[in-house]
Protein backbone atom coordinates (compact mmCIF):
# COMPACT_ATOMS: atom_id res chain seq x y z
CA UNK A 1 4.77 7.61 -0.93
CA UNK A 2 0.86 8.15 -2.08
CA UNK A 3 -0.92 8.54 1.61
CA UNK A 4 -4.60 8.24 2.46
CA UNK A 5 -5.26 9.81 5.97
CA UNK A 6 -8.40 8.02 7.99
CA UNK A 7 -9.50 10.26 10.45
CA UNK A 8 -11.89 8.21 12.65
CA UNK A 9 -13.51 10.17 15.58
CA UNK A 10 -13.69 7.32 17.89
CA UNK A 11 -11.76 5.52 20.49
CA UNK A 12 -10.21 2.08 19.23
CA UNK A 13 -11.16 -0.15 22.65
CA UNK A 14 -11.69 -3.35 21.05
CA UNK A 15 -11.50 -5.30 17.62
CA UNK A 16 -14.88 -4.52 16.08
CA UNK A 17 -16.28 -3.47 12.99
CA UNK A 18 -13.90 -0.43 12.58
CA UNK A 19 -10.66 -1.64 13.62
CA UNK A 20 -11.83 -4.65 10.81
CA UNK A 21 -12.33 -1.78 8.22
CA UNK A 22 -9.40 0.14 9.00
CA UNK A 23 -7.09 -2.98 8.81
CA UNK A 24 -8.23 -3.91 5.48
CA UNK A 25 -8.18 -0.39 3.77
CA UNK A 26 -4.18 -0.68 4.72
CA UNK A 27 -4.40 -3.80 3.55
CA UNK A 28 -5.44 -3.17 0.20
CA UNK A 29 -3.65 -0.12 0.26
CA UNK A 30 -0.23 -1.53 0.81
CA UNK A 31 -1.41 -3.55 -2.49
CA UNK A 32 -1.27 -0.37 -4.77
CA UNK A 33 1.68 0.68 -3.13
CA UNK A 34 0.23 3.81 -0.57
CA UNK A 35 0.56 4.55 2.92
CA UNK A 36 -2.65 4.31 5.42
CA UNK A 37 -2.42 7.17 8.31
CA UNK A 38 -4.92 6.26 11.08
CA UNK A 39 -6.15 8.93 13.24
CA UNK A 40 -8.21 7.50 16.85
CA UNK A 41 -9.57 9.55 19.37
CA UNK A 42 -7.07 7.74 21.70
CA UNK A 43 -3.96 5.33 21.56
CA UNK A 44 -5.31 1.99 21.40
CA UNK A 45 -4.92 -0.42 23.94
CA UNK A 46 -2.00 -2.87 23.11
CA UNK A 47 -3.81 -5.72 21.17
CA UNK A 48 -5.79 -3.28 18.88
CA UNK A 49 -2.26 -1.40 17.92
CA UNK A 50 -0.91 -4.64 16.66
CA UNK A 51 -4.03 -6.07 14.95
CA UNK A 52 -3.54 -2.46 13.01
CA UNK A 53 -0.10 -2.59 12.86
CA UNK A 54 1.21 -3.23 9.18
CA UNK A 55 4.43 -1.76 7.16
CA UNK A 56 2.60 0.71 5.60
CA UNK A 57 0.68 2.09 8.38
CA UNK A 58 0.83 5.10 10.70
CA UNK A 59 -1.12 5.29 13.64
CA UNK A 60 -1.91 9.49 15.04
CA UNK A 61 -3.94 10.78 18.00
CA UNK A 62 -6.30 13.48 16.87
CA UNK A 63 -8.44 14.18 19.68
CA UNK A 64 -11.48 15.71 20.15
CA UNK A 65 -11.97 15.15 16.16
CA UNK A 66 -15.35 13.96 16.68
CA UNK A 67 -16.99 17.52 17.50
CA UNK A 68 -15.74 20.71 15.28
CA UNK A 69 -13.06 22.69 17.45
CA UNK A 70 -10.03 24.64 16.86
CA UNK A 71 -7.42 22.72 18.64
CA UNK A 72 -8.78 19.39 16.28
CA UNK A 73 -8.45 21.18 13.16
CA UNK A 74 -5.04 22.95 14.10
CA UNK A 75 -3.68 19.04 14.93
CA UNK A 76 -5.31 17.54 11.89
CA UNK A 77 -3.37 20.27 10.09
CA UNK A 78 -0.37 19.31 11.97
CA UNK A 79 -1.28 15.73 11.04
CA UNK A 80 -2.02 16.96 6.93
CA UNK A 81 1.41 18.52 6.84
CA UNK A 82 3.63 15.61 7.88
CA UNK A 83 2.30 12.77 5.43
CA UNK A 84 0.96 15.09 2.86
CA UNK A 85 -1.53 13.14 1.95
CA UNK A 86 -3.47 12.75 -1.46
CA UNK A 87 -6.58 11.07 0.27
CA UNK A 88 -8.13 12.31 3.38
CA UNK A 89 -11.09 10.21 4.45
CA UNK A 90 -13.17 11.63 7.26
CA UNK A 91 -15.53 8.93 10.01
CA UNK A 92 -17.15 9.53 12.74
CA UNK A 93 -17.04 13.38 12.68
CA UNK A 94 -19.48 16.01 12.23
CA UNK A 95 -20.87 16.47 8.69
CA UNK A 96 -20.08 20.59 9.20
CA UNK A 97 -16.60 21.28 10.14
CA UNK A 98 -13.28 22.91 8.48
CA UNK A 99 -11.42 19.46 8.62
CA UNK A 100 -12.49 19.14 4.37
CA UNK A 101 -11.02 22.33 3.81
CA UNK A 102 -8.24 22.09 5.85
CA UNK A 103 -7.40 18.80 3.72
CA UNK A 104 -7.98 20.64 0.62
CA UNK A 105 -5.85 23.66 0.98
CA UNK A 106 -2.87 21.72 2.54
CA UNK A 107 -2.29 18.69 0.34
CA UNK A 108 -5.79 16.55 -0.41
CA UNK A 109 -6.32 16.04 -4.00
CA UNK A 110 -9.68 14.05 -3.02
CA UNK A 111 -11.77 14.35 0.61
CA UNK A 112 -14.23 11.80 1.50
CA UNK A 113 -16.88 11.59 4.38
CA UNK A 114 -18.58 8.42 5.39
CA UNK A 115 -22.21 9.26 7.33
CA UNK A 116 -22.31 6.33 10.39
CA UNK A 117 -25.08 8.62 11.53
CA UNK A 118 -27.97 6.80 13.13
CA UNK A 119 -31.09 8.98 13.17
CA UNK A 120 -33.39 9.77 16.21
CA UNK A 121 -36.49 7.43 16.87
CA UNK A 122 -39.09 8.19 14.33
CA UNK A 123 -36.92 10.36 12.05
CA UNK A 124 -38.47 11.27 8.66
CA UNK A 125 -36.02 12.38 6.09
CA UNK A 126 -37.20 16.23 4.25
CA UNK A 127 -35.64 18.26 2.26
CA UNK A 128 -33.89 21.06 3.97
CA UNK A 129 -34.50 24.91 3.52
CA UNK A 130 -32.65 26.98 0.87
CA UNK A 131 -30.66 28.83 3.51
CA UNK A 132 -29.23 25.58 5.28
CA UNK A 133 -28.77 24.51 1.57
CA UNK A 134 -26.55 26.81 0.46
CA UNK A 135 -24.90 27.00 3.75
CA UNK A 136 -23.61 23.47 3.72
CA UNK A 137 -22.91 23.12 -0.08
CA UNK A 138 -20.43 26.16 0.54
CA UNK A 139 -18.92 24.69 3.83
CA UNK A 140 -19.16 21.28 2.27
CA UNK A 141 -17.54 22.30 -1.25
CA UNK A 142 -14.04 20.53 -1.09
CA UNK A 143 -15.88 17.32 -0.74
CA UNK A 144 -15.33 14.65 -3.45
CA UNK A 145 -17.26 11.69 -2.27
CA UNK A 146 -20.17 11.08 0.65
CA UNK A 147 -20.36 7.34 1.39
CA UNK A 148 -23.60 6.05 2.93
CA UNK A 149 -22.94 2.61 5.19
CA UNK A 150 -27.12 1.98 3.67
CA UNK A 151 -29.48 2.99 1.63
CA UNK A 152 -31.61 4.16 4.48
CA UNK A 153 -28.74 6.60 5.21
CA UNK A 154 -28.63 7.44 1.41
CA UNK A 155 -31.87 8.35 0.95
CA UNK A 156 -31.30 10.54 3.96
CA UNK A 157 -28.70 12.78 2.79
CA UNK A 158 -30.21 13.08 -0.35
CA UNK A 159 -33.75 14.01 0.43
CA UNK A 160 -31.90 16.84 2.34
CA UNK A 161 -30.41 18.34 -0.83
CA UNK A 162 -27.45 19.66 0.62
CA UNK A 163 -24.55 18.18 -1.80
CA UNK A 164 -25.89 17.20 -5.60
CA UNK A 165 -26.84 13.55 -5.85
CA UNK A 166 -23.80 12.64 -7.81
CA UNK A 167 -21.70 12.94 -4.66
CA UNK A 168 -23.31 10.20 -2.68
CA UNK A 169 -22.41 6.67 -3.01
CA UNK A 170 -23.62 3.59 -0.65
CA UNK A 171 -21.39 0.89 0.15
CA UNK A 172 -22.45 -1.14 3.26
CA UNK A 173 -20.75 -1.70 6.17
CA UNK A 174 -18.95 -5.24 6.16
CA UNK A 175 -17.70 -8.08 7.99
CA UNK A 176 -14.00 -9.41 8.04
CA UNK A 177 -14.81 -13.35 6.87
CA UNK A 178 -11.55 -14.25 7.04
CA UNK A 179 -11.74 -13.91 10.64
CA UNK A 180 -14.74 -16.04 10.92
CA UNK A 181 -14.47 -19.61 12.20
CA UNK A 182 -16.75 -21.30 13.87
CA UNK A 183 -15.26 -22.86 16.81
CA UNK A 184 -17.69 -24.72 19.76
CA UNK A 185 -14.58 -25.01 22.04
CA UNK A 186 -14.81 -20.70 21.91
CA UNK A 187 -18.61 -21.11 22.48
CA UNK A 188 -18.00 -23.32 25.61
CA UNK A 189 -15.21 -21.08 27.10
CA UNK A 190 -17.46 -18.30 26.62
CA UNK A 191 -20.12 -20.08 28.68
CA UNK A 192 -17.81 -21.11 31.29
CA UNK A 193 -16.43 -17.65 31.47
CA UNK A 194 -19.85 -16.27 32.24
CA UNK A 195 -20.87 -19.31 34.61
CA UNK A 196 -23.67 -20.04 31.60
CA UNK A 197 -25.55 -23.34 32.06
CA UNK A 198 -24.53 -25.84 29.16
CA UNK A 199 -28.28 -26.37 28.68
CA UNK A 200 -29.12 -22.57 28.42
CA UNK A 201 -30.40 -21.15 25.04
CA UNK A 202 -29.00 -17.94 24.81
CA UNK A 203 -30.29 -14.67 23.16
CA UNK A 204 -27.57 -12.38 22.61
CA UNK A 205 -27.52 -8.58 21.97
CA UNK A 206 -24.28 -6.68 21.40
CA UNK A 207 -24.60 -3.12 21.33
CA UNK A 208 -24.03 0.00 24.27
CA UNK A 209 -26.68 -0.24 27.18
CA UNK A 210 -28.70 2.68 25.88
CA UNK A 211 -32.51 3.07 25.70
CA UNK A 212 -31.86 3.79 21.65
CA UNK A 213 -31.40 0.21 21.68
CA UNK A 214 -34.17 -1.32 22.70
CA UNK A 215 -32.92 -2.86 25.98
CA UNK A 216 -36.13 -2.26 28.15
CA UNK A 217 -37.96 -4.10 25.17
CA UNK A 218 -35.94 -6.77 24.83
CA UNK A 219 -36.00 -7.16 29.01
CA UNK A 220 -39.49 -7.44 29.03
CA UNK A 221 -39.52 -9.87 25.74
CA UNK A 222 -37.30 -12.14 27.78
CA UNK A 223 -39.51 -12.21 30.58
CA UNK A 224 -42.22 -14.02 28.46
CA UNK A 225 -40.01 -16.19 26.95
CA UNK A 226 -38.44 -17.00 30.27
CA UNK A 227 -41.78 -17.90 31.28
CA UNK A 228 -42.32 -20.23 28.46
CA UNK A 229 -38.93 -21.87 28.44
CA UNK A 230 -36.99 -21.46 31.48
CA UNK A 231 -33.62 -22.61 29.77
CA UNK A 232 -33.35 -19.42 28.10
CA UNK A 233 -30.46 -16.84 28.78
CA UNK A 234 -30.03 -13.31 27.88
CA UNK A 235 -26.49 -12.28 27.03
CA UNK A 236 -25.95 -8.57 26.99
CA UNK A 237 -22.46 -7.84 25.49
CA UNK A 238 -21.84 -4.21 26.14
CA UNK A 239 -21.34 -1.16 28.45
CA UNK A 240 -22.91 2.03 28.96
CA UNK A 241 -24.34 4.96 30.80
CA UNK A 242 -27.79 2.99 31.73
CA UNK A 243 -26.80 -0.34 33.07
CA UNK A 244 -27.64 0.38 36.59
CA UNK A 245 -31.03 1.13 35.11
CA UNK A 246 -31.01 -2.25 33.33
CA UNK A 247 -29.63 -4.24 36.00
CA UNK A 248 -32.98 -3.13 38.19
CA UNK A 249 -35.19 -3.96 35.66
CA UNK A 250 -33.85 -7.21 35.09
CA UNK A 251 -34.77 -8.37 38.82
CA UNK A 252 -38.16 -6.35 39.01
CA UNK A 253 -39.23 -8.17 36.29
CA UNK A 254 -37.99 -11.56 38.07
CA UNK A 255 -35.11 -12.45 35.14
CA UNK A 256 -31.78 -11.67 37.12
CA UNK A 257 -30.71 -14.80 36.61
CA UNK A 258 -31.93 -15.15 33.70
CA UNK A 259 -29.56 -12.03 32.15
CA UNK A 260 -26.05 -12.33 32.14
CA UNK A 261 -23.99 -8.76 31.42
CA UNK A 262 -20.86 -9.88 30.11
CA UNK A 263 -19.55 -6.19 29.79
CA UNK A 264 -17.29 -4.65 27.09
CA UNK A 265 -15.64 -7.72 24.70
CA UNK A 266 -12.33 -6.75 23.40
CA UNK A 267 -12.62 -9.14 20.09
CA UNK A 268 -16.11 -10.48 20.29
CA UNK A 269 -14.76 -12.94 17.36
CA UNK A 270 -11.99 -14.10 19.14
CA UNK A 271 -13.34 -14.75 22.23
CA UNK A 272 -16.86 -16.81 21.28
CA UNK A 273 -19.54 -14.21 21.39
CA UNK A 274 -21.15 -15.78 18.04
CA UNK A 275 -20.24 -18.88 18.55
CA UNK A 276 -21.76 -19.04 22.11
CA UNK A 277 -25.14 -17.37 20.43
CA UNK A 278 -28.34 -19.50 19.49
CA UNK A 279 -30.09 -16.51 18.42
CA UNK A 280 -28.94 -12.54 17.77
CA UNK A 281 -30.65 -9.50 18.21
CA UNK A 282 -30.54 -5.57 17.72
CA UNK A 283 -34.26 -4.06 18.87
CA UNK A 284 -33.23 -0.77 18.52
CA UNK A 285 -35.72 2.21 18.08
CA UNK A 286 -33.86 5.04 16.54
CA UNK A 287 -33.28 4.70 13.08
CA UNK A 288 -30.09 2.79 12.74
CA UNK A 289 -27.26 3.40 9.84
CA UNK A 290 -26.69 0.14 9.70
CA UNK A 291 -26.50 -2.24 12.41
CA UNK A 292 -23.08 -3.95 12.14
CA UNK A 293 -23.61 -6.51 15.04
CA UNK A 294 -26.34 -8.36 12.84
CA UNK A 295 -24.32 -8.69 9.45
CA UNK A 296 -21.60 -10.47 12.42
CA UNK A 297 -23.63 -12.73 13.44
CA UNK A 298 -25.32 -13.64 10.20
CA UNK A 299 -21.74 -14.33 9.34
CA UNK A 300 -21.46 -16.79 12.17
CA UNK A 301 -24.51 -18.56 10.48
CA UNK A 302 -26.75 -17.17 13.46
CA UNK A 303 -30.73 -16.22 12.87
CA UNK A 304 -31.10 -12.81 14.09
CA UNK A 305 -34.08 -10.65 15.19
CA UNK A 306 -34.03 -6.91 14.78
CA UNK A 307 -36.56 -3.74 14.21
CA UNK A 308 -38.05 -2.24 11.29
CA UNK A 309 -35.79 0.76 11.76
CA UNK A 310 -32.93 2.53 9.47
CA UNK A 311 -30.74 0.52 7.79
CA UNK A 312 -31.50 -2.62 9.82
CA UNK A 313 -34.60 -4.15 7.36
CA UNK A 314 -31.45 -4.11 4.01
CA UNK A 315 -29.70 -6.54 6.38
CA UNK A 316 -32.25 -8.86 7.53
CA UNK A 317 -34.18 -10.66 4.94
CA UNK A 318 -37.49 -11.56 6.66
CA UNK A 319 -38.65 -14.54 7.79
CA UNK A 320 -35.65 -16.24 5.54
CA UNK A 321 -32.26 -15.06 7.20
CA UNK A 322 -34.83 -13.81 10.67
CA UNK A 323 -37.32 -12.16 11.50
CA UNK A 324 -38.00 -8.06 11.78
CA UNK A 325 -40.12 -6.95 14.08
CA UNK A 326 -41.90 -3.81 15.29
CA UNK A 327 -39.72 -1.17 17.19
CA UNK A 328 -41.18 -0.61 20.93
CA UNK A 329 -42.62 -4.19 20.55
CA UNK A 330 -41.87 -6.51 23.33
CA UNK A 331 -44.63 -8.93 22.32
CA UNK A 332 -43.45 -9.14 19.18
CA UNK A 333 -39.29 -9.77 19.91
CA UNK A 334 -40.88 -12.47 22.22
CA UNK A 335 -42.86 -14.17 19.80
CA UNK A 336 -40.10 -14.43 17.02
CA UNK A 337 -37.95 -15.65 19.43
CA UNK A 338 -39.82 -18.14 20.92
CA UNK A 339 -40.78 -19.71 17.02
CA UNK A 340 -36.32 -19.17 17.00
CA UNK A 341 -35.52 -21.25 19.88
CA UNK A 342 -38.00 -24.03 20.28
CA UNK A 343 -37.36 -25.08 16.51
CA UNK A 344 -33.47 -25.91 15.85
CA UNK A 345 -34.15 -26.86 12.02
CA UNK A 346 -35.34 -23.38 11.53
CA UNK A 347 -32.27 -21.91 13.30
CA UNK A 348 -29.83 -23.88 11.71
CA UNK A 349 -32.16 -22.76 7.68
CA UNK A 350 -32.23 -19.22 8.80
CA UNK A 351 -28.33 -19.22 9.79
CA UNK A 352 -27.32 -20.81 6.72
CA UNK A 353 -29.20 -18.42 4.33
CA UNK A 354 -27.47 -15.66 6.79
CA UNK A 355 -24.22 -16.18 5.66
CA UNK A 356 -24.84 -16.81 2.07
CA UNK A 357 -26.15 -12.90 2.32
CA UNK A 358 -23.16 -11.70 4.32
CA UNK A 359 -21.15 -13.18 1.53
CA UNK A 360 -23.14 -12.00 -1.57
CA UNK A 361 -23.73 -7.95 0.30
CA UNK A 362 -21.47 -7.42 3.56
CA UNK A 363 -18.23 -8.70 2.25
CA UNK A 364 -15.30 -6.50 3.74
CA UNK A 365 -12.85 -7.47 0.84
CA UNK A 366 -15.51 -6.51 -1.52
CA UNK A 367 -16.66 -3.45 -0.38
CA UNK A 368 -13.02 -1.66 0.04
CA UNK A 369 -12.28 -2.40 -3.27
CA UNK A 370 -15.02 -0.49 -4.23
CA UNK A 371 -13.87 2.27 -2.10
CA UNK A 372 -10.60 2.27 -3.39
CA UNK A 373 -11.82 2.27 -6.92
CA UNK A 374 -13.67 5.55 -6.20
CA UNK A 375 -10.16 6.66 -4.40
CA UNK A 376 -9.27 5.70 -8.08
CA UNK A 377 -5.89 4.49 -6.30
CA UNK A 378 -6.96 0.30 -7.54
CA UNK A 379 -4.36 -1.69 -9.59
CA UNK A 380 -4.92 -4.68 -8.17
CA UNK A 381 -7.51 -6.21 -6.95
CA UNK A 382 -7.35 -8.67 -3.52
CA UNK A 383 -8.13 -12.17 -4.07
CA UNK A 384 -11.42 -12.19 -2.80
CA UNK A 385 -11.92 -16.23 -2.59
CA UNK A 386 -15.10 -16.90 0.41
């Protein structure tokens, strides 16, 4: 059987914008008749291994994938010679390693990369020198395809000049709609879950508990709009290295119980993240690829509020799906989210003309079938009904 192998250098914890992606590539896969190999970091936990579960799919460990080293590239090999693939599709790894010409030389007729890379705060794309040039168009040869998740991340790789221009392609990151419902028994459970006042508004930011993302910012945001409103929740859905940090902050600045950390959500769909939300934000300050939690909740007819940074302004259309604001900005993420939550007509305008976009640009169905029409591996197409 025809074979693509996915090598994604991640772990699979929950069901999120990967495990969404990976599902449907099988999916339309299966449609033409191939096999979908997908390669995790780890095992996933039990529910993610049967939401990817399918006939036609394989599930591999490759560890360590994300970072070049020998014992990766000797198990991807291992990997390479068992299915034999045609396809091998490369995620979440470095952009310089031997896994495109360990593909090539075994079995790989085509090798694709997809650049997730989010670039650091204040990142200005130039073209890089001859040497580092040539270097990466010789390590980088067997490639057939680089797909950008955004233009921001297009422009990017090609102002570097390290691949001709012909090899890029953008095709957004996407949203699963099939698996959006909008449910306000979820939203309530969610609440109750998280001992959430029913009369709370509540501002809600999924994303790691990083300073890339803005969390100090959108602390100190909350504490003016707390002061304003005092019916006004944060919701931080998330882990990470500075919670601790966070945690502090939250009571120096008198909002403690104002903030509610509701930790790593296994399906943040299934278990009422959007549905809980009034309004949705990402106030990161590096320059995101993409910034997958806002094209969610956009789908879940939610206004959203994020920073002029990467890939983030192609989602948000402002001041008609929500509003962008300044990175760094706490004034700012205040003030837009003030206007958000003491005017429900505007909400409920901005949400609506958020999912119309998710449908028209961030449609998953859509934008694998574009993928697998530059796998050229397409017969059929998936009925791709809203």
């Amino acid at each position: 059987m025809n074979t693509v192998v996915s090598v994604f250098g991640v772990e699979p914890r929950r069901i999120g914008g990967n495990e969404n992606f990976a599902r449907e590539l099988s999916l339309q896969l299966a449609q033409n008749g191939w096999r979908s190999v997908l390669c995790f970091l780890t095992e996933p936990p039990a529910d993610v291994h049967h939401y990817l579960s399918l006939p036609n799919v394989s599930i591999e460990i490759l560890a360590d994938s994300w970072r070049p080293s020998f014992s990766a590239t000797k198990n991807l090999g291992k990997i390479l010679l068992k299915y034999r693939p045609k396809i091998l599709h490369l995620h979440f790894v470095g952009f310089l390693g031997l896994f495109p010409w360990v593909g090539k030389l075994i079995s790989a007729e085509q090798v694709f990369f997809t650049d997730q890379s989010s670039r650091p705060e204040g990142y200005v794309p130039r073209r890089a020198a001859f040497w580092k040039r040539l270097l990466v168009r010789l390590i980088n040869w067997p490639l057939t395809k680089v797909i950008c998740v955004s233009n921001f991340n297009y422009r990017c790789m090609t102002t570097l000049d390290v691949l001709p221009a012909g090899r890029f392609e953008c095709i957004y990151n996407s949203v699963d709609l099939s698996r959006v419902s909008e449910s306000a028994e979820r939203a309530a459970t969610f609440r109750q879950r998280h001992a959430i006042p029913a009369t709370r508004k509540l501002i809600t930011q999924v994303s790691w508990l990083i300073p890339e993302k803005g969390l100090p910012d959108l602390l100190q945001a909350t504490q003016q709009v707390v002061s304003e409103d005092k019916e006004v929740q944060l919701v931080l859905v998330g882990d990470g290295s500075h919670r601790e940090e966070y945690e502090k902050l939250a009571a120096e600045l008198g909002i403690a119980s104002h903030v509610t950390w509701a930790g790593l959500v296994q399906d943040p769909f299934a278990e009422g993240v959007y549905d809980a939300a009034d309004v949705v934000c990402q106030v990161s300050r590096w320059q995101e690829a993409f910034g997958w939690v806002l094209a969610e909740a956009m789908a879940y007819r939610k206004p959203v509020v994020g920073t002029t940074v990467g890939g983030i302004p192609e989602i948000i259309k402002d001041g008609q799906t929500g509003f962008l604001v300044d990175p760094g900005s706490p004034s700012q993420i205040a003030e837009r989210l003030s206007r958000l939550l003491r005017d429900e007509p505007l909400r409920k305008q901005m949400g609506q003309a958020a999912g119309e976009r998710v449908k028209s640009k961030f449609h998953l169905q859509k934008n694998v079938a574009r993928l697998l029409e530059l796998y050229g591996v397409s017969r059929s197409l998936p009925n791709l009904a809203d």
